[in-house]
C-alpha atoms as a PDB file:
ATOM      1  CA  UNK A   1     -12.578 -12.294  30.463  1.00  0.00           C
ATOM      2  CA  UNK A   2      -9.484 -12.738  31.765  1.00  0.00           C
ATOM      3  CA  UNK A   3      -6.917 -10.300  32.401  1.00  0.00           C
ATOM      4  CA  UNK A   4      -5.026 -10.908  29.846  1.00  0.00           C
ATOM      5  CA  UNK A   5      -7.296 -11.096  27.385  1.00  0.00           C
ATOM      6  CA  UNK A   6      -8.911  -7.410  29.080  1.00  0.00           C
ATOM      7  CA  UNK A   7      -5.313  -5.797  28.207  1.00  0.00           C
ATOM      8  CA  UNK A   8      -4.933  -7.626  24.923  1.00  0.00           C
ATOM      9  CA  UNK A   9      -8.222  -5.655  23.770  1.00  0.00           C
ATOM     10  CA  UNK A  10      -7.378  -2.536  25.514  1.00  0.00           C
ATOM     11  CA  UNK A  11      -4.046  -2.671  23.106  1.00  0.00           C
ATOM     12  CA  UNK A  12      -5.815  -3.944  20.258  1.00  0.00           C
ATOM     13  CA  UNK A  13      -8.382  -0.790  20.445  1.00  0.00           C
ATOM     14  CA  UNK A  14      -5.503   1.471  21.143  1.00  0.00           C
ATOM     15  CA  UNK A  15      -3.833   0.752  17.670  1.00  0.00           C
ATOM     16  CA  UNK A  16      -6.642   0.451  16.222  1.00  0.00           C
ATOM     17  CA  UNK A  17      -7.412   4.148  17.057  1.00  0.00           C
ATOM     18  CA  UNK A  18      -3.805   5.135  15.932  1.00  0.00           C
ATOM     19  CA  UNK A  19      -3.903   3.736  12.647  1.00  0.00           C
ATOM     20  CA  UNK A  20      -7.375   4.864  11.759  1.00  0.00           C
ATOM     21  CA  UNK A  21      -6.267   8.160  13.165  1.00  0.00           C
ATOM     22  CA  UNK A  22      -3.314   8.593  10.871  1.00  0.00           C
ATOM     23  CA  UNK A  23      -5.400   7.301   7.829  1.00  0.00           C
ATOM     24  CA  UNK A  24      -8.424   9.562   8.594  1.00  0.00           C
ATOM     25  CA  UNK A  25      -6.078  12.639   8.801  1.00  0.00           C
ATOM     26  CA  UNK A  26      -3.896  11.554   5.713  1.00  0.00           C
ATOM     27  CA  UNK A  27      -6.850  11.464   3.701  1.00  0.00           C
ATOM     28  CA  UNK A  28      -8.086  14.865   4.794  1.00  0.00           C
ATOM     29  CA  UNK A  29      -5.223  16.206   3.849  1.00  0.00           C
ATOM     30  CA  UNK A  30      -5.148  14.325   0.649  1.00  0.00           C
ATOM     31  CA  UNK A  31      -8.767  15.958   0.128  1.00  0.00           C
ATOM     32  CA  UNK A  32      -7.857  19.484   1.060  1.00  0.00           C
ATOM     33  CA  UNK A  33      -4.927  19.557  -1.556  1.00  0.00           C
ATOM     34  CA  UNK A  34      -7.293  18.246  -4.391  1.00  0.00           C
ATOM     35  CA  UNK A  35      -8.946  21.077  -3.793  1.00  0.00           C
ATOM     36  CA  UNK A  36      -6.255  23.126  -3.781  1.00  0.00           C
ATOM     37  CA  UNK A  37      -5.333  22.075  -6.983  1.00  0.00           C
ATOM     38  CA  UNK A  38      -8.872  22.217  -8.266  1.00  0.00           C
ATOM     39  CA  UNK A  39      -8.366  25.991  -8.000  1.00  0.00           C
ATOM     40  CA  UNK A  40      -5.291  26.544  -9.645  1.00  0.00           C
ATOM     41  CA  UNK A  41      -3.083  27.165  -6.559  1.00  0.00           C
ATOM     42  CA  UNK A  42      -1.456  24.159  -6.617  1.00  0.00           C
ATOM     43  CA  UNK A  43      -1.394  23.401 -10.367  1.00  0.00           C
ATOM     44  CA  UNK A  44       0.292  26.820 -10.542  1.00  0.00           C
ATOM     45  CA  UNK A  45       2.878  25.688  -8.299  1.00  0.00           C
ATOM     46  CA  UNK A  46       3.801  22.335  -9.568  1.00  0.00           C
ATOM     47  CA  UNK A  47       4.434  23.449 -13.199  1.00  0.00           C
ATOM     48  CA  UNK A  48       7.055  22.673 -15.127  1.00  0.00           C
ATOM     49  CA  UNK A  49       8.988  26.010 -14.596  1.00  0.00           C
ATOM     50  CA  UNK A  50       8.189  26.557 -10.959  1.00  0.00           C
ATOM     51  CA  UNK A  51       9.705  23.474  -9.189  1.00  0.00           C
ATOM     52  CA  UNK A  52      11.900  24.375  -6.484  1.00  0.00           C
ATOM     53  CA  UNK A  53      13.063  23.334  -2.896  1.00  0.00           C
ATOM     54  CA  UNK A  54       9.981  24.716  -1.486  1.00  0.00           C
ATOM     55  CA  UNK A  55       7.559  22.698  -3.717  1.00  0.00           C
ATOM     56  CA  UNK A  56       9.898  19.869  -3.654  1.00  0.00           C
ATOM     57  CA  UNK A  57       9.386  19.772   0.051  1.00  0.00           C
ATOM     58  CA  UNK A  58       5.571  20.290  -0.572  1.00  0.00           C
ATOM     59  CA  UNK A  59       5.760  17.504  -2.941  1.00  0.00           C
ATOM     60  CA  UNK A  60       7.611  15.031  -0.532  1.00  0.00           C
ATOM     61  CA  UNK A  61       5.282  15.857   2.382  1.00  0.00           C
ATOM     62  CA  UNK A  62       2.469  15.168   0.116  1.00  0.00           C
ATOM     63  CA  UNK A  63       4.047  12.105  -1.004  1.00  0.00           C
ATOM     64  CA  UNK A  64       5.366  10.757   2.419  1.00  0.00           C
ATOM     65  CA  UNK A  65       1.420  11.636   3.884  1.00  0.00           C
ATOM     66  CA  UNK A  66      -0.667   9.919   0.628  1.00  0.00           C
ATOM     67  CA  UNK A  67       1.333   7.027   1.212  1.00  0.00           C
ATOM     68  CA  UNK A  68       0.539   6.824   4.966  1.00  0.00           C
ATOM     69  CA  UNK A  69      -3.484   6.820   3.752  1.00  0.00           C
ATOM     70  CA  UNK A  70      -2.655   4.188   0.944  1.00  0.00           C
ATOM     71  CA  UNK A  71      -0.148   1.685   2.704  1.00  0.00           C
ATOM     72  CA  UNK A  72      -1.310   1.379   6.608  1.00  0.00           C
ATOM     73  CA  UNK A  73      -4.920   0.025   6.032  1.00  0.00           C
ATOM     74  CA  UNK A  74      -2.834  -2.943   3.974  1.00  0.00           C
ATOM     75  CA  UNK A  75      -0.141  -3.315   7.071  1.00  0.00           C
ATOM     76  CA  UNK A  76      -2.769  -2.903  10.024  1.00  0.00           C
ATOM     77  CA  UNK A  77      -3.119  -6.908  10.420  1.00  0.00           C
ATOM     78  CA  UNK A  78       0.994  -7.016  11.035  1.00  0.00           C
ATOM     79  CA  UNK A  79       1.163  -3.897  13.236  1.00  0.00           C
ATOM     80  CA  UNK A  80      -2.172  -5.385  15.311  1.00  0.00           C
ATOM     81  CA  UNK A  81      -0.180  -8.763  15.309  1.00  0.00           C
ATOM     82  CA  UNK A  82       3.093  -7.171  16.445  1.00  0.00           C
ATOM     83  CA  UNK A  83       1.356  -5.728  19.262  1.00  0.00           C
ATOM     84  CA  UNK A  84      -0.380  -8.690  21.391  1.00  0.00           C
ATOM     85  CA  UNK A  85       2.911 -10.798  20.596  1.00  0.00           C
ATOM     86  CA  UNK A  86       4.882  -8.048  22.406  1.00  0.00           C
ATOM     87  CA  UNK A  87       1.997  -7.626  25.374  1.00  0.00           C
ATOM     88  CA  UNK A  88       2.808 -11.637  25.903  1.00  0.00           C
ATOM     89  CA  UNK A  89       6.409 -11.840  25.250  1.00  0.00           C
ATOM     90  CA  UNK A  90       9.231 -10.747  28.143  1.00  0.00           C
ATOM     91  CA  UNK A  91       8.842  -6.766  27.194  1.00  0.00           C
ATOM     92  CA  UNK A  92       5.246  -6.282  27.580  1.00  0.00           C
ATOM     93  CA  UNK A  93       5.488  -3.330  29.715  1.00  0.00           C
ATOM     94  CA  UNK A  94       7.335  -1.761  26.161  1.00  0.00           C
ATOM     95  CA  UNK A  95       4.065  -2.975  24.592  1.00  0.00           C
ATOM     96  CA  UNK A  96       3.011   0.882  23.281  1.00  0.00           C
ATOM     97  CA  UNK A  97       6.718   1.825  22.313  1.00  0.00           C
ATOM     98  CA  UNK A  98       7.803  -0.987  20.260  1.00  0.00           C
ATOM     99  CA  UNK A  99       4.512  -1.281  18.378  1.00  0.00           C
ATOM    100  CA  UNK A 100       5.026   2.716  17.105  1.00  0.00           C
ATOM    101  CA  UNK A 101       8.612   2.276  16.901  1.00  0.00           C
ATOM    102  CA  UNK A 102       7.602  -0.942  14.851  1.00  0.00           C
ATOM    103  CA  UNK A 103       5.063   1.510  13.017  1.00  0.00           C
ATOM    104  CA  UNK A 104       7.661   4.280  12.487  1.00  0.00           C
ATOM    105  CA  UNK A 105      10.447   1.460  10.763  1.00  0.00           C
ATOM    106  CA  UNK A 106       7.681   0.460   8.163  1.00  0.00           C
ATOM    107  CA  UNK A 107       6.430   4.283   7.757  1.00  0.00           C
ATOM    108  CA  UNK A 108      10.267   4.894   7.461  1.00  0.00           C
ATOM    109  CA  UNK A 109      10.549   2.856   4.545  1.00  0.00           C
ATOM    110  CA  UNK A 110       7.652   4.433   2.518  1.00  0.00           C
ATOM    111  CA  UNK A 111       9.019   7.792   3.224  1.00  0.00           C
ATOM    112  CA  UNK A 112      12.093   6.951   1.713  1.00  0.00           C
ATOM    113  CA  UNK A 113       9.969   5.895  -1.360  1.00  0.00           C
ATOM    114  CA  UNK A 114       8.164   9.039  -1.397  1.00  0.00           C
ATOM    115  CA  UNK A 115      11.858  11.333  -1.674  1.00  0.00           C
ATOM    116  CA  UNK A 116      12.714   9.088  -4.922  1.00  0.00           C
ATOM    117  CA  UNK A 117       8.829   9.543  -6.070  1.00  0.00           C
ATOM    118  CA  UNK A 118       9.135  13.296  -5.721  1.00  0.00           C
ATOM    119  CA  UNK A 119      12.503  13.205  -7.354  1.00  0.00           C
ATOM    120  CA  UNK A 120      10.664  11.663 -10.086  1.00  0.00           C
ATOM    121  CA  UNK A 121       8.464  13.667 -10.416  1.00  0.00           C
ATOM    122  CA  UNK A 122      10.430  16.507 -10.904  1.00  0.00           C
ATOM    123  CA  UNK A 123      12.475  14.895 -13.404  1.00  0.00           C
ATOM    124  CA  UNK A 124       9.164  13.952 -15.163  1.00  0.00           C
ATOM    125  CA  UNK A 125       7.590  17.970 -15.188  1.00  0.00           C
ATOM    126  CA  UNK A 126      10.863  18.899 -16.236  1.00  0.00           C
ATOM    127  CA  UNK A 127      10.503  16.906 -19.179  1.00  0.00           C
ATOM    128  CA  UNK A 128       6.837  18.262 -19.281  1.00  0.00           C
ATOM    129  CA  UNK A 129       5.448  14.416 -19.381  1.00  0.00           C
ATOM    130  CA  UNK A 130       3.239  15.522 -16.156  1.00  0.00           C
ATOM    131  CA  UNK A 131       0.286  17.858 -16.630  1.00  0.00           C
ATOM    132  CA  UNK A 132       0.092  20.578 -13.592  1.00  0.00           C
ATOM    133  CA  UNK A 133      -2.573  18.501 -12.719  1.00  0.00           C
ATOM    134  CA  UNK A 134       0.221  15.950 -12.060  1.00  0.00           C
ATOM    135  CA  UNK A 135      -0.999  13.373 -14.649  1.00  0.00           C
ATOM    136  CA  UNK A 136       0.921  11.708 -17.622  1.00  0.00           C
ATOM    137  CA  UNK A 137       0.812  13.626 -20.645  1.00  0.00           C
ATOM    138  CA  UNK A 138       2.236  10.678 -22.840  1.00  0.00           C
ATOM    139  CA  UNK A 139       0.648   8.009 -24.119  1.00  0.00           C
ATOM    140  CA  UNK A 140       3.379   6.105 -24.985  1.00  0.00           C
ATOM    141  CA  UNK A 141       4.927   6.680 -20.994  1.00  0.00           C
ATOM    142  CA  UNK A 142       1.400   5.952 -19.539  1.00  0.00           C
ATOM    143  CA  UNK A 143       1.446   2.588 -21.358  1.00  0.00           C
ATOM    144  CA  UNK A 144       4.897   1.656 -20.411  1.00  0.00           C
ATOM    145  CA  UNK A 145       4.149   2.045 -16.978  1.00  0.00           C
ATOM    146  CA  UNK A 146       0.886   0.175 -17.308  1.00  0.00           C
ATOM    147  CA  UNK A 147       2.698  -2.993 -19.194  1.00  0.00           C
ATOM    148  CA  UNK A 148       5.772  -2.685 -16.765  1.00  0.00           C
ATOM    149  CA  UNK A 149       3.270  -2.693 -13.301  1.00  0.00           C
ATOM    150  CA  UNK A 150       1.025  -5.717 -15.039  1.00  0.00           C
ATOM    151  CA  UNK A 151       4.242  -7.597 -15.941  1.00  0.00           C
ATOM    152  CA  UNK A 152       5.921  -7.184 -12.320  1.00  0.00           C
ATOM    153  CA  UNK A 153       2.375  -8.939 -10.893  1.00  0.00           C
ATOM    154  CA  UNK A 154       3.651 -11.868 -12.616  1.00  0.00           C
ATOM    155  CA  UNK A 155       7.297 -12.015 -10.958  1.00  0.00           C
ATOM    156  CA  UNK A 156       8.576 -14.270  -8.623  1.00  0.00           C
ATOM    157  CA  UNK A 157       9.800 -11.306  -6.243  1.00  0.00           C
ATOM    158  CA  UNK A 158       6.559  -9.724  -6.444  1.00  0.00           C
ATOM    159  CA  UNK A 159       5.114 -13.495  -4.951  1.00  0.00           C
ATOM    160  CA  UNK A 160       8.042 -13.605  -2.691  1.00  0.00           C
ATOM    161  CA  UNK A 161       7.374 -10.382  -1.478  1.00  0.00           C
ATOM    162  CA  UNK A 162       3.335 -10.716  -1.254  1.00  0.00           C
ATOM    163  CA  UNK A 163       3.706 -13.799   0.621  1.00  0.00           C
ATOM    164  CA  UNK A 164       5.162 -12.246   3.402  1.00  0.00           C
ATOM    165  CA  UNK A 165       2.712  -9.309   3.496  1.00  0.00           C
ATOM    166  CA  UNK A 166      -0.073 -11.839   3.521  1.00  0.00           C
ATOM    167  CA  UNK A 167       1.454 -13.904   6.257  1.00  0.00           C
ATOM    168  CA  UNK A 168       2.173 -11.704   9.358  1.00  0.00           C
ATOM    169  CA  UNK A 169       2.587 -14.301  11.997  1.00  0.00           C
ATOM    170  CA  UNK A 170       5.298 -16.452   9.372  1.00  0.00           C
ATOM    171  CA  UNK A 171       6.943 -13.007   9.077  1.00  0.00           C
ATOM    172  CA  UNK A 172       6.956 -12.200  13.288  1.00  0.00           C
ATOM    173  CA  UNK A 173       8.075 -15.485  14.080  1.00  0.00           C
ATOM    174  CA  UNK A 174      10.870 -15.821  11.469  1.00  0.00           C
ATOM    175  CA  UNK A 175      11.853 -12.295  11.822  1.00  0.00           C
ATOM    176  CA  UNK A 176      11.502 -11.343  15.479  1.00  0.00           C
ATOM    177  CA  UNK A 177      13.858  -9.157  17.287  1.00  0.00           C
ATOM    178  CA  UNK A 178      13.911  -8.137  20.965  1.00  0.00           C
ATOM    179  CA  UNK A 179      14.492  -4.316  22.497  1.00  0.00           C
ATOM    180  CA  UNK A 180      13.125  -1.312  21.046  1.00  0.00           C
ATOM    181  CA  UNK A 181      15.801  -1.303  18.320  1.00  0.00           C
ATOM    182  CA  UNK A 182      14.960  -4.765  17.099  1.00  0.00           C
ATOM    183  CA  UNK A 183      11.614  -3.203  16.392  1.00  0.00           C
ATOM    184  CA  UNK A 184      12.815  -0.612  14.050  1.00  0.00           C
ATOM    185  CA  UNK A 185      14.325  -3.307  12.591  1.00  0.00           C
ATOM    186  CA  UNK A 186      11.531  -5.590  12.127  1.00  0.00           C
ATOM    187  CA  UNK A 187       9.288  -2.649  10.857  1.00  0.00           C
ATOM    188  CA  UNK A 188      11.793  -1.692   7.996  1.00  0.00           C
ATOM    189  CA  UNK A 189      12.111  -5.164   7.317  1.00  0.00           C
ATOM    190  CA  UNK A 190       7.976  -5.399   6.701  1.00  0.00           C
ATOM    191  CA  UNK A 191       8.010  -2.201   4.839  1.00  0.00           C
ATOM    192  CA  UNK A 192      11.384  -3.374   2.369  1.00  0.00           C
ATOM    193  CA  UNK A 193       8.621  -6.333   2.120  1.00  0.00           C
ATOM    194  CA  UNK A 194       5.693  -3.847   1.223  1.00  0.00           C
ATOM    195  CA  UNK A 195       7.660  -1.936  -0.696  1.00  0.00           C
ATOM    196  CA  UNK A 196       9.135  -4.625  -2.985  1.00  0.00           C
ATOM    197  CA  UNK A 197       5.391  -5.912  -3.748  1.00  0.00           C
ATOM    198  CA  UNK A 198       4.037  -2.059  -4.326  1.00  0.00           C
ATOM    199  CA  UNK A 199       6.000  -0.042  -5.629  1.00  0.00           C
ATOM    200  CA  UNK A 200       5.307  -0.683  -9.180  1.00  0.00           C
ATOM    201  CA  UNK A 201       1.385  -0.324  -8.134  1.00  0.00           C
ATOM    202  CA  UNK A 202       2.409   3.074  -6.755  1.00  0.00           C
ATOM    203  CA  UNK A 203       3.952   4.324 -10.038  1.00  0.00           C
ATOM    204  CA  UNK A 204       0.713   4.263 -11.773  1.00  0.00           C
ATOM    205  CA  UNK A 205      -0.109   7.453  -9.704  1.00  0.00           C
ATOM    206  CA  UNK A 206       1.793   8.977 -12.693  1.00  0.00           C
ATOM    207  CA  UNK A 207      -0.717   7.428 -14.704  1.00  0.00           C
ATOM    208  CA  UNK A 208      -4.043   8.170 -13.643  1.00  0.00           C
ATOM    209  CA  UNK A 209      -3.075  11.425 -11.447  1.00  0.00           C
ATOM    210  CA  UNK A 210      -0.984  11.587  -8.366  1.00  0.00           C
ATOM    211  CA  UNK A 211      -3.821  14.378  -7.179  1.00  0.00           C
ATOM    212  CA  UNK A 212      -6.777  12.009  -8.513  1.00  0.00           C
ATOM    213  CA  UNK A 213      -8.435  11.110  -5.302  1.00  0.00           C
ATOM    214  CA  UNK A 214     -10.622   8.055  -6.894  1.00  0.00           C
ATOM    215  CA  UNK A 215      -7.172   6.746  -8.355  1.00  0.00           C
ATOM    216  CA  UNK A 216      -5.795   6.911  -5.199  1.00  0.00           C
ATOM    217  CA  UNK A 217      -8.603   5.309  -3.717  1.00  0.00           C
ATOM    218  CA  UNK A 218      -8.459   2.196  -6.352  1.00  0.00           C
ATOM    219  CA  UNK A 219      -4.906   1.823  -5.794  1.00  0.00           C
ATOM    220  CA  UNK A 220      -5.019   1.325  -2.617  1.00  0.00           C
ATOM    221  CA  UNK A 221      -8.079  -0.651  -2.707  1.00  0.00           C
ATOM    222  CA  UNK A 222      -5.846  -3.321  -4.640  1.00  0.00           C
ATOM    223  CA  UNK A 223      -3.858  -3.666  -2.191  1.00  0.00           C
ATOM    224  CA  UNK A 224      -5.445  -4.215   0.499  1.00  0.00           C
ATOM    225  CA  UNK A 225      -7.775  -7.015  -1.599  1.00  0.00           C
ATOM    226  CA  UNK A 226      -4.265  -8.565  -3.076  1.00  0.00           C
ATOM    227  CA  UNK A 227      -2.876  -8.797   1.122  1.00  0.00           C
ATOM    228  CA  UNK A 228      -5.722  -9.703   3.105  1.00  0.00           C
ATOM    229  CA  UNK A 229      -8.440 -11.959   1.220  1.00  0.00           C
ATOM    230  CA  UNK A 230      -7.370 -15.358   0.497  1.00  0.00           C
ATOM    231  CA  UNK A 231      -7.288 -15.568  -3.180  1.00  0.00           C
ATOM    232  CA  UNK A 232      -4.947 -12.002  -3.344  1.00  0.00           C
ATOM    233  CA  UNK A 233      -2.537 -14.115  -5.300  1.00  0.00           C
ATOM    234  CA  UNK A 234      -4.640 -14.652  -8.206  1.00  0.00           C
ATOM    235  CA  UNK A 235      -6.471 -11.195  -7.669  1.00  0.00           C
ATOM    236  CA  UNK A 236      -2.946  -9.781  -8.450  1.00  0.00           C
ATOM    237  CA  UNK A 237      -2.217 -11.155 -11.741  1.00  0.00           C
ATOM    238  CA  UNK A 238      -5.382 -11.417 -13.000  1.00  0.00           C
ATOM    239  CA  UNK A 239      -5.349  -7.338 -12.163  1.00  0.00           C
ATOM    240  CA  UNK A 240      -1.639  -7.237 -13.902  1.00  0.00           C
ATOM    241  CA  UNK A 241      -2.954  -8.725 -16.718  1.00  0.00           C
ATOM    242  CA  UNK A 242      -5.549  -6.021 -17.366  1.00  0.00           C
ATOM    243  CA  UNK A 243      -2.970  -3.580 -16.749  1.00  0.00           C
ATOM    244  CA  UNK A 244      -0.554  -5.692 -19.619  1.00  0.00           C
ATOM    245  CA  UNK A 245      -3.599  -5.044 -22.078  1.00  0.00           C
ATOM    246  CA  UNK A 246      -4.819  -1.549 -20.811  1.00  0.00           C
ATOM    247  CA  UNK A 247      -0.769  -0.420 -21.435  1.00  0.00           C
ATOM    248  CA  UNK A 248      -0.265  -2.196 -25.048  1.00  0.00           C
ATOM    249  CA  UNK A 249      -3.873  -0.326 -25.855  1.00  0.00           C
ATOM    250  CA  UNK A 250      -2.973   3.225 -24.373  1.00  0.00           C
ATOM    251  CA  UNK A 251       0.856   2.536 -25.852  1.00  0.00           C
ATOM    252  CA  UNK A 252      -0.057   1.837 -29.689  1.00  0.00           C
ATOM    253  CA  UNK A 253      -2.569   5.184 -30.035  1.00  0.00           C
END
């Protein structure tokens, strides 16, 4: 083994390590707060009538951190990508910087999602259509957002989108940018990517329980099968086609 190649593996392990890291610890956390809600502290304090800033920033952390633990297993081929093309391109010794500043842009993106989501959700316990156990209370809403996450599968931006998430070396050659800024830039640019081919997917937390740990763990089970295996694609609608019928079902009870 060459030098190279030595330093190329070092790296490789290194982000390896970081993204496991994060995802281990988001999922902890993730645990530890289903438990929390399991005995009544936390259902008390998401009701309807005791929203605040406090438990809005509670919310958003919780948001912000279960999307860390559902979206970076999915992204881990780009980041691990991002990071040998910047050991062998002119600013290898900024190898380790630009890959988390790279990481931070697409994490950047997803916490941006996860204000609107608690927003949301607020609006939506206002309204008392969430449970304090933070799941739909309405048929008729669950089923929408079933019907309206099968029928975006379908879409040409959701294709658009999923095409660059399952092509990480198209998207680093067509989108690279040098310096530490450029990538920020590149990393928001994967996440707007992410986030246009998700975000539907993530709504459905609404559905089957933004504290429901197994939910969780389908969701982002999905994803990852729709980006990485070959036949993701057809995975994807075939998946938003169950979710059309599940919603028309749940919808007309």
């Amino acid at each position: 083994m060459n030098s190279l190649e030595a330093v190329l593996k070092r790296d490789r392990h290194i982000v390896v390590a970081t993204i496991f890291g994060l995802v281990a610890l988001s999922w902890a956390y993730l645990v530890l707060m289903v438990r929390g809600l399991n005995t009544g502290a936390m259902a008390m304090m998401v009701a309807p009538d005791a929203w605040n800033s406090q438990v809005a920033v509670t919310m958003f952390l919780m948001w912000t951190i279960m999307m860390v633990g559902m979206m970076l297993p999915s992204a881990a081929p780009m980041i691990l990508l991002f990071a040998a093309l910047a050991r062998q391109g002119r600013e290898a010794r900024q190898v380790h910087s630009r890959t988390l500043i790279f990481l931070g842009g697409y994490l950047v993106v997803w916490t941006a999602f996860s204000a609107a989501a608690t927003a949301l959700q607020w609006w939506l316990s206002s309204l008392e259509l969430l449970s304090p156990m933070m799941i739909g209370t309405s048929s008729r809403l669950n089923g929408a957002l079933l019907i309206a996450a099968g029928v975006f599968q379908w879409l040409p931006i959701k294709t658009a989108c999923l095409r660059h998430c399952q092509s990480p070396a198209t998207f680093l050659t067509q989108h690279r940018r040098p310096g530490l800024v450029g990538a920020l830039a590149m990393g928001a640019h994967h996440g707007a990517f992410c986030l246009g081919c998700c975000w539907a997917l993530m709504l459905l937390l609404f559905v089957g329980g933004v504290m429901n740990i197994l939910w969780i763990a389908a969701l982002a089970i999905f994803v990852l099968i729709e980006k990485l295996v070959p036949w993701g694609t057809l995975f994807g609608r075939v998946g938003g086609a169950l979710l059309v019928i599940g919603g028309l079902v749940l919808a007309t009870r």
